[in-house]
Each structure stands twice: as C-alpha cells, then as structure tokens.
N, C-alpha and C. Protein backbone atom coordinates (compact mmCIF):
# COMPACT_ATOMS: atom_id res chain seq x y z
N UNK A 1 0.87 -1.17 0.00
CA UNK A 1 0.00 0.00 0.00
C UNK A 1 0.90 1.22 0.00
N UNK A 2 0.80 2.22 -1.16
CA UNK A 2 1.44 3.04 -0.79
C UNK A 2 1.02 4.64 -0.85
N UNK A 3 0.51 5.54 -0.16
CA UNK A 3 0.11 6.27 0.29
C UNK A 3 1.29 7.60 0.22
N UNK A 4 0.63 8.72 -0.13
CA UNK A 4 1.63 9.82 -0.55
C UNK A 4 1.31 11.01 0.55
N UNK A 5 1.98 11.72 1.16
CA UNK A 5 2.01 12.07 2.11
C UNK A 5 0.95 13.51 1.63
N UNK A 6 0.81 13.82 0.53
CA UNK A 6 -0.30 14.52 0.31
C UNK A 6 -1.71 13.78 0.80
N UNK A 7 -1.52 12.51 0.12
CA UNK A 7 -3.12 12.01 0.30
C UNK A 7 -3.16 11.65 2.07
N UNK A 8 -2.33 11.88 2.93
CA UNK A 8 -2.06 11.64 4.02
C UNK A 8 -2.81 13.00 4.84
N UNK A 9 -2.17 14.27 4.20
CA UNK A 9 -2.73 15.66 4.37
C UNK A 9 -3.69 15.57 4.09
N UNK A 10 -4.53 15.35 3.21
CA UNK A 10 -5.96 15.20 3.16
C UNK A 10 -7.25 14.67 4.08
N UNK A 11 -6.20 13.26 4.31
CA UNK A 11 -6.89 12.46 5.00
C UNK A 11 -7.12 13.37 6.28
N UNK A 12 -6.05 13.77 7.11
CA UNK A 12 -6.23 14.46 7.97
C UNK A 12 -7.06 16.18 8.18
N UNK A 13 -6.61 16.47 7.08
CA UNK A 13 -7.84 17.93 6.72
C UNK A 13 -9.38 17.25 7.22
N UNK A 14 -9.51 16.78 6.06
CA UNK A 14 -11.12 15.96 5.73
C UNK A 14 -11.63 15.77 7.28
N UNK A 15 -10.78 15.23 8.16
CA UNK A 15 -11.58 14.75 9.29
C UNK A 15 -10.95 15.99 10.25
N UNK A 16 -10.59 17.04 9.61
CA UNK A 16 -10.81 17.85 10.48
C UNK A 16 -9.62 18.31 11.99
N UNK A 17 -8.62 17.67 11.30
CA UNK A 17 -7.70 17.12 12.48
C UNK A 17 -6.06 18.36 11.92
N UNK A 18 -5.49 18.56 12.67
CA UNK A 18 -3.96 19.72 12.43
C UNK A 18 -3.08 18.89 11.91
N UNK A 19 -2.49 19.47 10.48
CA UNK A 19 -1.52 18.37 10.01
C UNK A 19 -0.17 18.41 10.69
N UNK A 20 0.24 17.57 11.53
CA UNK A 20 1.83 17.45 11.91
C UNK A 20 2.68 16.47 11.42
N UNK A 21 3.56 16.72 11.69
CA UNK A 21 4.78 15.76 11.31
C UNK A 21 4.62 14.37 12.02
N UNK A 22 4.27 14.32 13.21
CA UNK A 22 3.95 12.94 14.61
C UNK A 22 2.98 12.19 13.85
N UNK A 23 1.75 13.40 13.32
CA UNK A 23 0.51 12.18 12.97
C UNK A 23 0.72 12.04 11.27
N UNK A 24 1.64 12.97 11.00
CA UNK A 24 2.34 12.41 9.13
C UNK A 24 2.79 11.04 9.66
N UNK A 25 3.84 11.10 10.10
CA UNK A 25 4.88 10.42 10.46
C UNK A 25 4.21 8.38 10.75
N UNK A 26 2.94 9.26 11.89
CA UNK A 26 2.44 7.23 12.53
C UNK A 26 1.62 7.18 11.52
N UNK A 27 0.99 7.66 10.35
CA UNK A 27 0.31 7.39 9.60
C UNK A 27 0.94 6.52 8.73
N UNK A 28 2.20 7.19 8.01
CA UNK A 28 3.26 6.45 7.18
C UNK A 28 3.17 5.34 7.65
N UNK A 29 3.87 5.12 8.85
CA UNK A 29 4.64 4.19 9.87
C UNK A 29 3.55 2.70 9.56
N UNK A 30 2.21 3.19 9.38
CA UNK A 30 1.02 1.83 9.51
C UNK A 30 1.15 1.50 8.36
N UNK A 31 0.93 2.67 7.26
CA UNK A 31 0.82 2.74 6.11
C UNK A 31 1.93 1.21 5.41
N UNK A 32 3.02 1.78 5.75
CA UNK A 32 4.30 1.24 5.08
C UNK A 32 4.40 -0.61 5.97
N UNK A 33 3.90 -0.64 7.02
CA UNK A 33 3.84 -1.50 7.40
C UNK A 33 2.81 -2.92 7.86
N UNK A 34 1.51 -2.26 7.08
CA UNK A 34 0.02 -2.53 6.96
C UNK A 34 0.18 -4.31 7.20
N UNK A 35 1.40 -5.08 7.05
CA UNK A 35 0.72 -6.57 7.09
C UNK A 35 1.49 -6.98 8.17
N UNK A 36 1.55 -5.94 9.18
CA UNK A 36 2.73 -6.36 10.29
C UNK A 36 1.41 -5.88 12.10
N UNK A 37 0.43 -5.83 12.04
CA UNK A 37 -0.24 -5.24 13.25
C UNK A 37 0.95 -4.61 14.04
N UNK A 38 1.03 -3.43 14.12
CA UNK A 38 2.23 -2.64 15.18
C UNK A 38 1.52 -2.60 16.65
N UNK A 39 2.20 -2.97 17.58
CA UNK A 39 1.57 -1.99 18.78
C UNK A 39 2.33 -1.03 19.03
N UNK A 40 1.64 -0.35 19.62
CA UNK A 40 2.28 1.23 20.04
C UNK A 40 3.47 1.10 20.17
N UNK A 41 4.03 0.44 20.93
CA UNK A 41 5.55 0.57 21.27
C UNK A 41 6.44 0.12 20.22
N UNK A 42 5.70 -0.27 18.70
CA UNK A 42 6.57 -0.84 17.61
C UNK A 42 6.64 0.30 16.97
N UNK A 43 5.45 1.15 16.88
CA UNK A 43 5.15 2.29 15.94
C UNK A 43 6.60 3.37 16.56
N UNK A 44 5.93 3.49 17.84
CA UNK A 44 7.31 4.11 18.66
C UNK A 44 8.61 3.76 18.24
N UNK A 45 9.04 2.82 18.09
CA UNK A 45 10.84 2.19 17.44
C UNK A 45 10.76 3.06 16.17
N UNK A 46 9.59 2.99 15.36
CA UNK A 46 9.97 3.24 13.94
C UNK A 46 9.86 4.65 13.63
N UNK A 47 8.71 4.83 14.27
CA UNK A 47 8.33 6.87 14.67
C UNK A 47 10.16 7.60 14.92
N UNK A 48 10.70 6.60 15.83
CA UNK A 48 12.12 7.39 16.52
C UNK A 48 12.94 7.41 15.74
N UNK A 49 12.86 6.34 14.78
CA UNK A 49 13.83 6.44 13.50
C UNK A 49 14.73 8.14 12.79
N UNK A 50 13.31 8.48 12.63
CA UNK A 50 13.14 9.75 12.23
C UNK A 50 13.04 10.78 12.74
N UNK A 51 11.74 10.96 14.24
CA UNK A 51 12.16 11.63 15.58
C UNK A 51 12.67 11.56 16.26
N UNK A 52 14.14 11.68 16.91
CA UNK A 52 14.31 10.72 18.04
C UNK A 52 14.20 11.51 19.24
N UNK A 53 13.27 12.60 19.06
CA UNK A 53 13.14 13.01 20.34
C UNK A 53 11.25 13.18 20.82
N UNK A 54 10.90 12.23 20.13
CA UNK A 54 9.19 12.07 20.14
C UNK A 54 9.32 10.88 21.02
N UNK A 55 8.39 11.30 22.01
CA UNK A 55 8.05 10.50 23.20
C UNK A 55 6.82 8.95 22.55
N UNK A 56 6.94 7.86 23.76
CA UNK A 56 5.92 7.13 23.88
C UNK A 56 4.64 7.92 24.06
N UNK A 57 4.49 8.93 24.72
CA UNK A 57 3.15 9.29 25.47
C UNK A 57 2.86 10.04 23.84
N UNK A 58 3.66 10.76 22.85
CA UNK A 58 3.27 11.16 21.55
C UNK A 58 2.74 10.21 20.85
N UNK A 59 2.93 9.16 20.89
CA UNK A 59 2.82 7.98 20.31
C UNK A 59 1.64 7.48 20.11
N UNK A 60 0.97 7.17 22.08
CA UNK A 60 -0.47 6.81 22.08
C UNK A 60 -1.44 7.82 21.81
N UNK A 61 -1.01 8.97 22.13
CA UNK A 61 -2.08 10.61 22.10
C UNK A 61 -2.50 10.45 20.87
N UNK A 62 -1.64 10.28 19.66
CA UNK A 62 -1.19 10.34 18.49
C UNK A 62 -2.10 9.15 17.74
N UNK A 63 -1.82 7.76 18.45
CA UNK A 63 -2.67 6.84 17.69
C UNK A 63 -3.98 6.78 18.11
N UNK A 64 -4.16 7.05 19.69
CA UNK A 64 -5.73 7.21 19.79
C UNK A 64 -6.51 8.71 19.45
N UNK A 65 -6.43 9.42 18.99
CA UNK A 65 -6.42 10.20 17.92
C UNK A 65 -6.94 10.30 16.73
N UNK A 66 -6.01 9.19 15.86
CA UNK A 66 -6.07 8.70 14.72
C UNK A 66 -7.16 7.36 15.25
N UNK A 67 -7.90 6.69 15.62
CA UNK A 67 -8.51 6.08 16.26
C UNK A 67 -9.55 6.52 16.01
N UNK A 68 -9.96 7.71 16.87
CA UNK A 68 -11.00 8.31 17.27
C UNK A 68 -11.56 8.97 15.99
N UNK A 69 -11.01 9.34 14.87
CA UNK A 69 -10.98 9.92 13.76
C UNK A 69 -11.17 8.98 12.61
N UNK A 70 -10.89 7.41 12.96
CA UNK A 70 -10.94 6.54 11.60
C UNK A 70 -10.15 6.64 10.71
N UNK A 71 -8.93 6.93 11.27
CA UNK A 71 -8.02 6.73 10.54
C UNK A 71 -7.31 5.46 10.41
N UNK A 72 -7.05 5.02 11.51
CA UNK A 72 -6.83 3.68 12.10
C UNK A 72 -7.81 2.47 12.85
N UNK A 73 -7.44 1.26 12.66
CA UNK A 73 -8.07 0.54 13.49
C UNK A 73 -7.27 -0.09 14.88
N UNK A 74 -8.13 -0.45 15.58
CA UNK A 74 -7.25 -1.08 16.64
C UNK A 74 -7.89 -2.67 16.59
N UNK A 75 -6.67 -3.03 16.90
CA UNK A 75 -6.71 -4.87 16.68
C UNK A 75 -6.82 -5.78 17.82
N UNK A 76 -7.38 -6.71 18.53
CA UNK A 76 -7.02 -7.55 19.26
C UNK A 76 -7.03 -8.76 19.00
N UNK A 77 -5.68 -9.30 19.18
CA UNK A 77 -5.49 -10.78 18.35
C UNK A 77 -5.82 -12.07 19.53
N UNK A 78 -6.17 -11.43 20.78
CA UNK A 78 -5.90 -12.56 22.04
C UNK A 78 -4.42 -13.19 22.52
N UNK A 79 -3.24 -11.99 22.08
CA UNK A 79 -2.24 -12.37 22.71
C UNK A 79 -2.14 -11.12 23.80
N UNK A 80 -2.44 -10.42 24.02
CA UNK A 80 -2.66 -9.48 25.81
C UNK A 80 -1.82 -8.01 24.91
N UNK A 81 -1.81 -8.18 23.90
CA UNK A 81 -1.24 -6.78 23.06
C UNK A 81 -2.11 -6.09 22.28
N UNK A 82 -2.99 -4.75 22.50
CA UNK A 82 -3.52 -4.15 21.66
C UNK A 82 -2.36 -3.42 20.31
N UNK A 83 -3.31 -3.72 18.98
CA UNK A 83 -2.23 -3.56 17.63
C UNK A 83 -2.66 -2.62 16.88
N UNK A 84 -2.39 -1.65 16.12
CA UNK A 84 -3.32 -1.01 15.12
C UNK A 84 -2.27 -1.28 13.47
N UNK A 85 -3.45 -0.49 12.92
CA UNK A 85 -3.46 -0.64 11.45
C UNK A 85 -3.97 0.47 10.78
N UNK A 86 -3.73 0.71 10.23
CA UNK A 86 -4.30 1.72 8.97
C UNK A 86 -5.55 1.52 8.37
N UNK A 87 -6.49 2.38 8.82
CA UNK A 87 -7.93 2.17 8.52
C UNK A 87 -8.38 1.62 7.36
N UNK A 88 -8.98 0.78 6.61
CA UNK A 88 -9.46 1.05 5.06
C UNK A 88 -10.52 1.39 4.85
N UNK A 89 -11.21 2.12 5.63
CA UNK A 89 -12.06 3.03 5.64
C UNK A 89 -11.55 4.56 4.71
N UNK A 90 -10.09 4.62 5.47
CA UNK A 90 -8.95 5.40 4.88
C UNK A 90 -9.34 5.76 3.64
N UNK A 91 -9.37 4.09 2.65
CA UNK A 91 -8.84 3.67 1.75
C UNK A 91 -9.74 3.71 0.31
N UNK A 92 -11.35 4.21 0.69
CA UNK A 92 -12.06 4.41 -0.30
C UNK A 92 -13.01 3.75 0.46
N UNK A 93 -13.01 2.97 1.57
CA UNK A 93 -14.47 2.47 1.74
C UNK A 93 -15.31 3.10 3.05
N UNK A 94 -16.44 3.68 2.21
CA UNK A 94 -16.96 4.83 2.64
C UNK A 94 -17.76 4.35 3.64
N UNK A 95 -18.01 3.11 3.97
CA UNK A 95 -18.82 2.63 5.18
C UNK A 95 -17.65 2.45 6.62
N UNK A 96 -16.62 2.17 5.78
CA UNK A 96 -15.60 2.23 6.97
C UNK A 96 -15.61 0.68 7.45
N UNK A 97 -16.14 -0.61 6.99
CA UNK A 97 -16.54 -1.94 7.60
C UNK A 97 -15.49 -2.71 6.45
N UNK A 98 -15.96 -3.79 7.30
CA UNK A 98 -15.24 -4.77 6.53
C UNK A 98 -13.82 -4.93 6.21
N UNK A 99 -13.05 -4.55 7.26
CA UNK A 99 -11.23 -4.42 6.44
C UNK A 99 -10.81 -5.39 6.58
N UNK A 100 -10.69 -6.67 6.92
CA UNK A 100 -10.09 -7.89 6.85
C UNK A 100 -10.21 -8.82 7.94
N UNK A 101 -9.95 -9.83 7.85
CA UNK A 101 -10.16 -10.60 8.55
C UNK A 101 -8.49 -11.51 9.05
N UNK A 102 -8.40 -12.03 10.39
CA UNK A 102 -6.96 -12.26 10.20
C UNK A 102 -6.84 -13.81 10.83
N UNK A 103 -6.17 -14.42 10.61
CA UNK A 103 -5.72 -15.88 10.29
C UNK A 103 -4.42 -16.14 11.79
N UNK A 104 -4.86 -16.51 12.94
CA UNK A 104 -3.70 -16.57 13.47
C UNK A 104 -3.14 -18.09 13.93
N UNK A 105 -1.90 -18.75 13.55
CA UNK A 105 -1.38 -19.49 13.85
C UNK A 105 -0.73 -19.85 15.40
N UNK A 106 -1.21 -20.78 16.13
CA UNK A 106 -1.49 -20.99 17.16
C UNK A 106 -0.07 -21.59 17.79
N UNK A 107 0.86 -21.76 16.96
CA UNK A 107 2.17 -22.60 17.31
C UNK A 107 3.22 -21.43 16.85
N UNK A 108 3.28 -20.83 15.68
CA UNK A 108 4.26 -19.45 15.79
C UNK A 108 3.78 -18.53 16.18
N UNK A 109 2.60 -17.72 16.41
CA UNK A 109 1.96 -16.34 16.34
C UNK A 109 2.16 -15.72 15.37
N UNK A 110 2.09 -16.21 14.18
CA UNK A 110 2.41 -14.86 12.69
C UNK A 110 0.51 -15.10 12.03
N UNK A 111 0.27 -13.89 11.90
CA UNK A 111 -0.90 -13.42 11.73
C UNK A 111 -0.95 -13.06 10.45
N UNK A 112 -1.97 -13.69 9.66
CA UNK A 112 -2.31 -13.37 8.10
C UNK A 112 -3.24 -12.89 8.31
N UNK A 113 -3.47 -11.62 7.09
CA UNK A 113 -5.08 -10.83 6.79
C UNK A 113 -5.55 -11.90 6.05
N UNK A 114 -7.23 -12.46 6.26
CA UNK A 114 -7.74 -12.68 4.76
C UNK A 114 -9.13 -11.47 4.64
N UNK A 115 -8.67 -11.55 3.29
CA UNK A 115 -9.68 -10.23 3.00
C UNK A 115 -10.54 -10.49 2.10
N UNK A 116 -11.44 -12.17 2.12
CA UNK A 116 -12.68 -12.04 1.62
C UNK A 116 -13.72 -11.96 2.87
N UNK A 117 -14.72 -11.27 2.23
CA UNK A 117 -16.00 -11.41 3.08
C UNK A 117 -16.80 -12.45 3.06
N UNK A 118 -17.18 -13.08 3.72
CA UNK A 118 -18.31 -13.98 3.36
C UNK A 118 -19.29 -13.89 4.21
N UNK A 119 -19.91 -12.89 4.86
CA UNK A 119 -20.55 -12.70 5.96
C UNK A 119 -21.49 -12.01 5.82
N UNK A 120 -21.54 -11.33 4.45
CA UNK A 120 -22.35 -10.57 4.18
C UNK A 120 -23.88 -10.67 4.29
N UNK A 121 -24.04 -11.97 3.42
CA UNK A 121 -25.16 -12.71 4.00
C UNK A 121 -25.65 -13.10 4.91
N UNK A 122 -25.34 -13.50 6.03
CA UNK A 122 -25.03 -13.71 7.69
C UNK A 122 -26.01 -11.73 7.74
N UNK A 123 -24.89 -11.15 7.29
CA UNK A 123 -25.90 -9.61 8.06
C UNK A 123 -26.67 -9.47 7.60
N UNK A 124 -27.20 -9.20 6.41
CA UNK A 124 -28.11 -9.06 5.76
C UNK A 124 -29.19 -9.51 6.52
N UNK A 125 -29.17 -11.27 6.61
CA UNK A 125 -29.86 -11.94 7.32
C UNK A 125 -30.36 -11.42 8.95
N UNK A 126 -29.48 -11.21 9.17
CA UNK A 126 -29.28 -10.69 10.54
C UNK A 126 -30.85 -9.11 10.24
N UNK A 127 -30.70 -8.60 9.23
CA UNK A 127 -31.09 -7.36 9.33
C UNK A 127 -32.42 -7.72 8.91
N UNK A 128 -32.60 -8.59 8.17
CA UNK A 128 -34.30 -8.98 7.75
C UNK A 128 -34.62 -9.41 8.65
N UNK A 129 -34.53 -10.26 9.93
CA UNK A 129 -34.88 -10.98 10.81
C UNK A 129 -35.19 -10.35 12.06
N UNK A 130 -34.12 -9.32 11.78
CA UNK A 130 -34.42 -8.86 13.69
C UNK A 130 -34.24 -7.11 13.36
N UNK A 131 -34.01 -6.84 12.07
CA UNK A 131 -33.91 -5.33 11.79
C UNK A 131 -32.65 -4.51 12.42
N UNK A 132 -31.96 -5.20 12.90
CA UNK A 132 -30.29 -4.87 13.67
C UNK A 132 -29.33 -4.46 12.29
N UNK A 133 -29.26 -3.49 12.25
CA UNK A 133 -27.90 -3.62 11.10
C UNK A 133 -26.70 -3.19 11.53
N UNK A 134 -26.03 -4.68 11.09
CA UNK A 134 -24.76 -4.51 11.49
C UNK A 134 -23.84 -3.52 10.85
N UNK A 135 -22.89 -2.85 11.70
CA UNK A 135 -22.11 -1.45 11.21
C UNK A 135 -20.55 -2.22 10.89
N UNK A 136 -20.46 -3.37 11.29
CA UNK A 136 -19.09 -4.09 11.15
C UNK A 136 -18.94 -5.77 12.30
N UNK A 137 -17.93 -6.07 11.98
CA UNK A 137 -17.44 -7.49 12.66
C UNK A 137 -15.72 -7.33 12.85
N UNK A 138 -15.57 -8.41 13.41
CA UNK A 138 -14.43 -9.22 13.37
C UNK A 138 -14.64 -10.50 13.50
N UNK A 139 -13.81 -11.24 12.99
CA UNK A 139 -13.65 -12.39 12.74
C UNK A 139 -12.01 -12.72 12.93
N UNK A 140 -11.60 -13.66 13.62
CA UNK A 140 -10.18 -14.25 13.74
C UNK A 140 -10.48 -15.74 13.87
N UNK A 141 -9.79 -16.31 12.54
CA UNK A 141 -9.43 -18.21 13.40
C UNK A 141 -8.40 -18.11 13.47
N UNK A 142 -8.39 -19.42 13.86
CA UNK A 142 -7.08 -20.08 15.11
C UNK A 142 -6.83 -20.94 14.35
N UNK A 143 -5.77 -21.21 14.11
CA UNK A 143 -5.23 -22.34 14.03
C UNK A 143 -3.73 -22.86 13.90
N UNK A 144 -3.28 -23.57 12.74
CA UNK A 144 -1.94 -23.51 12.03
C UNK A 144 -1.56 -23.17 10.34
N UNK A 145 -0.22 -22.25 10.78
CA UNK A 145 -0.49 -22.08 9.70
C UNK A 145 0.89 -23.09 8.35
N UNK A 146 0.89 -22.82 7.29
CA UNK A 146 1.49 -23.50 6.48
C UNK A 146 2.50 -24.30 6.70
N UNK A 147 3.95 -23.06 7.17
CA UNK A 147 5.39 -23.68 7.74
C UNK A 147 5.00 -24.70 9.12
N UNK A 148 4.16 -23.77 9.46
CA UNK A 148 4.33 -24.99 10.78
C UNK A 148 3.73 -25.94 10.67
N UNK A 149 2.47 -26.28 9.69
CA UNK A 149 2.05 -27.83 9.52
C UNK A 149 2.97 -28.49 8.49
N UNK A 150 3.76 -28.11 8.22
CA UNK A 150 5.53 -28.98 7.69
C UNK A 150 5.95 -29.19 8.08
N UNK A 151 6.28 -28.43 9.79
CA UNK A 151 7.49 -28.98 10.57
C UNK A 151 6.93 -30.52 10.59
C-alpha cells in the first residue's frame, strides 16, 4: 500500500484534524507497514527512527487520535497486546466496515489478513430478521499455519 504524504494531508484535513509531522509520520509508519499489526511501542521504534526526540506518550495521544478519527483501526489478536493498522475506511471504503479478517497461527503467532468477506449474507440476514444492522465485525481463526504444519 502506498500512500503519498499529500493524500495523508488530506486524509487528515477531511476529518478535520492539524496536520503534523507525529501524525504524518504514525500514519506512514502503519501505512508502510500494513501486514505487520504494530503496537504502540513498535510504531514508537519506527516513529524514533526519524524523531528521536518524540516520546511514547506522543505515540499513544497520536494513535488514539487517529482512532477516534478513523483513521486507524485497533486490533485484538488474544495475545494481551492491543495492535493497530491503517484504517481502510482510509482507503475508499466509505462505510468504513469490513477491512479484513486475520488468520492466526497458534504454534508461531504470525498473523495473516484474509480479506474475503463472506458474511455478508449472515448480516443481511441478521437485518431482515431482527432489523439490527450490522455497522461491522471481526472475525479471527485459530489455528496452524502452512510452515508450521511442515514442521
């Protein structure tokens, strides 16, 4: 995914938010790293690269922020680490739902996106039946993944 620090300025105009260098900067940081879930304190290593005098506490202000704004998502995989990501709401989808779904392997911890839907029907259903419409999900399985059902 690669994202131009104009369309970055935008993003941040649009929702209304002050363009800085911190929230240029962790935007990139997801951006460039979109199949890796960062937690804060990863974004932080890579943020310092470039700042090295931008704090942790810039870090979270910064991503919950971008959070609160939909710029980002926040992830929980069930290993005791909250992760974020780069919204794809971001990304053209104007409902803001549906950004992927992730695959976690239960013997390494390396986490794949899959990014079909198949659930759609499931809501739909959901919405003829009981009139609830769903605004989004998550979905995570468990299991193993490739390398390690070789070992």
């Amino acid at each position: 995914m690669s994202v131009s620090q104009e369309e970055f300025k935008g993003m941040l105009k649009e929702k209304g938010l002050k363009v800085t260098n911190q929230r240029l900067c962790v935007l990139e940081v997801l951006a460039d790293n979109h199949d890796r879930h960062l937690a804060a304190e990863d974004i932080y290593e890579l943020v310092k690269e470039d700042y090295p005098d931008i704090g942790l506490a810039t870090i979270y202000r910064t991503v919950q922020l971008l959070l609160e704004m939909q710029l980002v998502d926040r992830i929980n995989l069930d290993d005791g680490c909250v992760r974020y990501e780069i919204g794809e709401a971001s990304f053209g989808d104007a409902e803001g739902k549906h950004h992927h779904h992730h695959l976690i392997c239960k013997t390494c911890g390396k986490v794949l996106p899959f990014k079909d839907d198949l659930l759609e029907d499931l809501e739909r259903r959901i919405e003829e039946e009981t009139g609830f419409h769903v605004l989004d999900h998550e979905l995570k399985f468990f299991g193993q993944c490739e390398e390690c059902r070789k070992r």
